[in-house]
C-alpha atoms as a PDB file:
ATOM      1  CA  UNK A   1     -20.913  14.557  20.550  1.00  0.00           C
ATOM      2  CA  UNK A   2     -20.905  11.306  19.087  1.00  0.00           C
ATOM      3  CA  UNK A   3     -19.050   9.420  15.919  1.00  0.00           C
ATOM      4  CA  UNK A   4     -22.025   9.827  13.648  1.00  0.00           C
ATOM      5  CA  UNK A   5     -21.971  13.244  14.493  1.00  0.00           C
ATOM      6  CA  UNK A   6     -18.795  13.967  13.700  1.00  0.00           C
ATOM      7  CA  UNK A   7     -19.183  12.139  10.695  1.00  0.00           C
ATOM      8  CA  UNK A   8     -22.093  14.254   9.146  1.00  0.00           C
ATOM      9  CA  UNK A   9     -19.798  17.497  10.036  1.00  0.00           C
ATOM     10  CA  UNK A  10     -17.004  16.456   8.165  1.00  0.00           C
ATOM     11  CA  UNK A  11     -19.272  15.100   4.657  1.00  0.00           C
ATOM     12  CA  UNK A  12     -20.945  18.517   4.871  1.00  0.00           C
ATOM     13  CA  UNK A  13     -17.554  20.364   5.179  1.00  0.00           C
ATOM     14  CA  UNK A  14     -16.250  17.865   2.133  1.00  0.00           C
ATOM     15  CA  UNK A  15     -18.981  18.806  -0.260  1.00  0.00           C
ATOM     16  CA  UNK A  16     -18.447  22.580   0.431  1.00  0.00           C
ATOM     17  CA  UNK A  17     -14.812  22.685  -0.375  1.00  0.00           C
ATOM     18  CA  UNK A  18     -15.306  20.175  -3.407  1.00  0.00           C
ATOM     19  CA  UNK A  19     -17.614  22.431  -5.169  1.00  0.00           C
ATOM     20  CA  UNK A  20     -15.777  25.280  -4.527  1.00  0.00           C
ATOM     21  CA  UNK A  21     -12.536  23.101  -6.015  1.00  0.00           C
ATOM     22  CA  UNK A  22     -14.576  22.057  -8.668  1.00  0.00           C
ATOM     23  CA  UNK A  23     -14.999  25.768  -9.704  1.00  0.00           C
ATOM     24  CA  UNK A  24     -11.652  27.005  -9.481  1.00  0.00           C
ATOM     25  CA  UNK A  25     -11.346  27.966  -6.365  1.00  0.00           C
ATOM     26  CA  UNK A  26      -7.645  25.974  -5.088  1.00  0.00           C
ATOM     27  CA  UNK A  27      -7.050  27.903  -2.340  1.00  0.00           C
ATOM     28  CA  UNK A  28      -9.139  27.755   0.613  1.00  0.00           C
ATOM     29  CA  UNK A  29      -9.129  28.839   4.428  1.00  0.00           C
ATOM     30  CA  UNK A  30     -11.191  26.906   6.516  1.00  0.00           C
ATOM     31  CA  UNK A  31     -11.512  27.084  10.288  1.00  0.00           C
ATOM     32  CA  UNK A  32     -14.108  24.790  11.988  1.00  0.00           C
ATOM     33  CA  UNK A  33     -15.329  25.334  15.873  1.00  0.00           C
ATOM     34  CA  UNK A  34     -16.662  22.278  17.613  1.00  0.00           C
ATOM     35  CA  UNK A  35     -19.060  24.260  20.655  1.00  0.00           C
ATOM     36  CA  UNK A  36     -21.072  22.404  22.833  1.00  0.00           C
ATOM     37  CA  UNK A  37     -23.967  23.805  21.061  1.00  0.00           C
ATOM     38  CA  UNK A  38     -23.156  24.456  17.177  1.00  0.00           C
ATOM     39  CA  UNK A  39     -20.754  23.578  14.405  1.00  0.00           C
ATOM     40  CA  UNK A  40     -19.204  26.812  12.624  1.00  0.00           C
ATOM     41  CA  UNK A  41     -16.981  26.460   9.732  1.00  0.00           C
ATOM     42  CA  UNK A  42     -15.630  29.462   7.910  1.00  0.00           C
ATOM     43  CA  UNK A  43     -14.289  29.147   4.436  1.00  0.00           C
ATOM     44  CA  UNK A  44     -12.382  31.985   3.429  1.00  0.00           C
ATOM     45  CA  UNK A  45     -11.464  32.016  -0.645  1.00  0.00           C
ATOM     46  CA  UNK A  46     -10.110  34.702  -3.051  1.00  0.00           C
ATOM     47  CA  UNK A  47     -13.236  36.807  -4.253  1.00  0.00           C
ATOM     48  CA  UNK A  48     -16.154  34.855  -5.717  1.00  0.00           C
ATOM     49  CA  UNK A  49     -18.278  35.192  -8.527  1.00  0.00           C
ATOM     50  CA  UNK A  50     -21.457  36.290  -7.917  1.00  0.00           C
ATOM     51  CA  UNK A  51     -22.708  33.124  -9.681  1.00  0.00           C
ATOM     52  CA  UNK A  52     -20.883  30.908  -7.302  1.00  0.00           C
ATOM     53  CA  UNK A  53     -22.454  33.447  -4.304  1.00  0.00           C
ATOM     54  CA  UNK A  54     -25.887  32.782  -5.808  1.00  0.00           C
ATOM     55  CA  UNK A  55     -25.763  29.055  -6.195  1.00  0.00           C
ATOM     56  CA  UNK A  56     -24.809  28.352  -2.652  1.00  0.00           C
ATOM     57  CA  UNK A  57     -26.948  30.853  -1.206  1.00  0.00           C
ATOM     58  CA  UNK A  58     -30.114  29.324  -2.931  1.00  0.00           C
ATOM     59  CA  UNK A  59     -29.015  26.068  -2.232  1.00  0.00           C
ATOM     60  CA  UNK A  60     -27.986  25.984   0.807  1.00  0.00           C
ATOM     61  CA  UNK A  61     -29.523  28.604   2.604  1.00  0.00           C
ATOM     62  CA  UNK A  62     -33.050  25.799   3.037  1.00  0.00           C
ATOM     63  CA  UNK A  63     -34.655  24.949   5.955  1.00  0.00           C
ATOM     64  CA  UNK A  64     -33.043  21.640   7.909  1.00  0.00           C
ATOM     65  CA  UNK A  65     -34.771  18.525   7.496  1.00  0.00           C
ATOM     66  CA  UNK A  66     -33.912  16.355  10.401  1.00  0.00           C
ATOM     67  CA  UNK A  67     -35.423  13.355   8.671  1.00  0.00           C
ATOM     68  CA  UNK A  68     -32.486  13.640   5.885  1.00  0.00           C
ATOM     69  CA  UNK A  69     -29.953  13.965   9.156  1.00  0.00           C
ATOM     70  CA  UNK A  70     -30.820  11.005   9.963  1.00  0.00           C
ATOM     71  CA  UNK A  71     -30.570   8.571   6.595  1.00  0.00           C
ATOM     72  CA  UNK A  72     -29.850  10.809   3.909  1.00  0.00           C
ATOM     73  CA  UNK A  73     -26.650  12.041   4.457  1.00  0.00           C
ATOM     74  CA  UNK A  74     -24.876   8.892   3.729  1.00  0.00           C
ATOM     75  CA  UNK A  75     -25.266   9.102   0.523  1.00  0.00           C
ATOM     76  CA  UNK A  76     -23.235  12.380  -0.033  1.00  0.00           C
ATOM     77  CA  UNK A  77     -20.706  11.731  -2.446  1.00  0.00           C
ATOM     78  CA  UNK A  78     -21.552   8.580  -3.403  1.00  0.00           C
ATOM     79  CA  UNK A  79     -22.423   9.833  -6.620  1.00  0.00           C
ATOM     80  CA  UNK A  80     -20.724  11.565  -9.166  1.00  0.00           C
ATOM     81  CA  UNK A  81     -23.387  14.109  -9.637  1.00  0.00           C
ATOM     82  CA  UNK A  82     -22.223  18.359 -10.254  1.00  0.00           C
ATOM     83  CA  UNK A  83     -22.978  19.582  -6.805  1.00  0.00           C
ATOM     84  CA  UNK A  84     -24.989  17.966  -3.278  1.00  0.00           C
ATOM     85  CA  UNK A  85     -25.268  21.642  -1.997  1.00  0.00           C
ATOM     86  CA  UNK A  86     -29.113  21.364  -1.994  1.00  0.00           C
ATOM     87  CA  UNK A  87     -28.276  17.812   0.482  1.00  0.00           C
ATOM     88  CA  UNK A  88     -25.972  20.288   2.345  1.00  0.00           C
ATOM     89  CA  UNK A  89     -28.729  22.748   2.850  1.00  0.00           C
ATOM     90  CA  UNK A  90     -30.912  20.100   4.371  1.00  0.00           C
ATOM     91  CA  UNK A  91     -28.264  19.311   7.228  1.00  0.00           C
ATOM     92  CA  UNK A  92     -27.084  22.921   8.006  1.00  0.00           C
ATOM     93  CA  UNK A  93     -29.086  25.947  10.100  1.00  0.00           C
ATOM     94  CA  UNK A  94     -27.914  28.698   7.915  1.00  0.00           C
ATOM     95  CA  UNK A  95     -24.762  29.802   5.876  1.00  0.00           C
ATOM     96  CA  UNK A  96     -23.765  33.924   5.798  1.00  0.00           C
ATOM     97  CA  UNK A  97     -21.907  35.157   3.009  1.00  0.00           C
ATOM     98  CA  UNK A  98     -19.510  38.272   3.048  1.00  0.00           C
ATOM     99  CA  UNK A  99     -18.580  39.425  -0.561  1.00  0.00           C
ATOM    100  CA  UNK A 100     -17.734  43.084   0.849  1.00  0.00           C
ATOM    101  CA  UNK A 101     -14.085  42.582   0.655  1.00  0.00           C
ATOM    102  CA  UNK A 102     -12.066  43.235  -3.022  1.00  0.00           C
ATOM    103  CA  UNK A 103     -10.158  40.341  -2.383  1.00  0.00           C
ATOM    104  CA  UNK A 104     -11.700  37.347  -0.542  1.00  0.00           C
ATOM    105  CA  UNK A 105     -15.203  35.943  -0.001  1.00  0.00           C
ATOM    106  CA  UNK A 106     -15.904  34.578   3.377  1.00  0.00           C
ATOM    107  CA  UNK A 107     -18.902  31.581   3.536  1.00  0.00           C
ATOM    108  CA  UNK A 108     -19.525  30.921   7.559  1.00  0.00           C
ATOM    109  CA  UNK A 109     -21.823  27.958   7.996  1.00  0.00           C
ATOM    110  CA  UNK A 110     -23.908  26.977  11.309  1.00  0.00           C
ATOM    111  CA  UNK A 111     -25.027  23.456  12.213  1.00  0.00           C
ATOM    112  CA  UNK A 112     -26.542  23.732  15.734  1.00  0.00           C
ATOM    113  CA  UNK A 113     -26.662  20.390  17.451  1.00  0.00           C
ATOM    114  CA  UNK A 114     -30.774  19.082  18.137  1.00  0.00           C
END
């Protein structure tokens, strides 16, 4: 995988743990697996609001634009704007969310390499 690559991962990982910093949420458990086919991260956090669930589920759960993958992404967090999650969306497969627990809420999010 190349630079640029590795590059996009990591500004789509940023934005996910900003927001959920920017809502309260200071401690965070994230575990990211480089494959040869796929990027998973898995963001573990103490039990979410369903408001927070909602907002990242409609935002990011969009198809992938590959057009955006290719220009667009440079420009997340250049701006001091409330959220990119709907940028995020664009540059991800698909994000589950497990809420099922009392105490935590586990996001996993799935970039497949093209």
């Amino acid at each position: 995988m190349s630079i640029h690559e590795y590059k996009k991962d990591c500004k789509i990982i940023d934005e996910i743990t900003l927001y959920l910093m920017k809502n309260g949420y200071l401690k965070l458990n994230i575990d990211i697996t480089f494959e040869s086919d796929a990027l998973t991260f898995i963001i573990k956090v103490p039990k979410c609001s369903q408001h927070i669930i909602e907002t990242i589920d409609k935002q990011i759960n969009v198809p992938r634009e590959l057009e955006v993958e290719e220009y667009g992404w440079e420009l997340m967090g250049e701006s001091d704007a409330q959220s990119e999650l709907c940028l995020v969306g664009l540059l991800i497969d698909y994000v589950t969310i497990d809420n099922t627990n009392d105490n935590s809420t586990i996001f996993t999010f799935v970039r497949k390499n093209k």
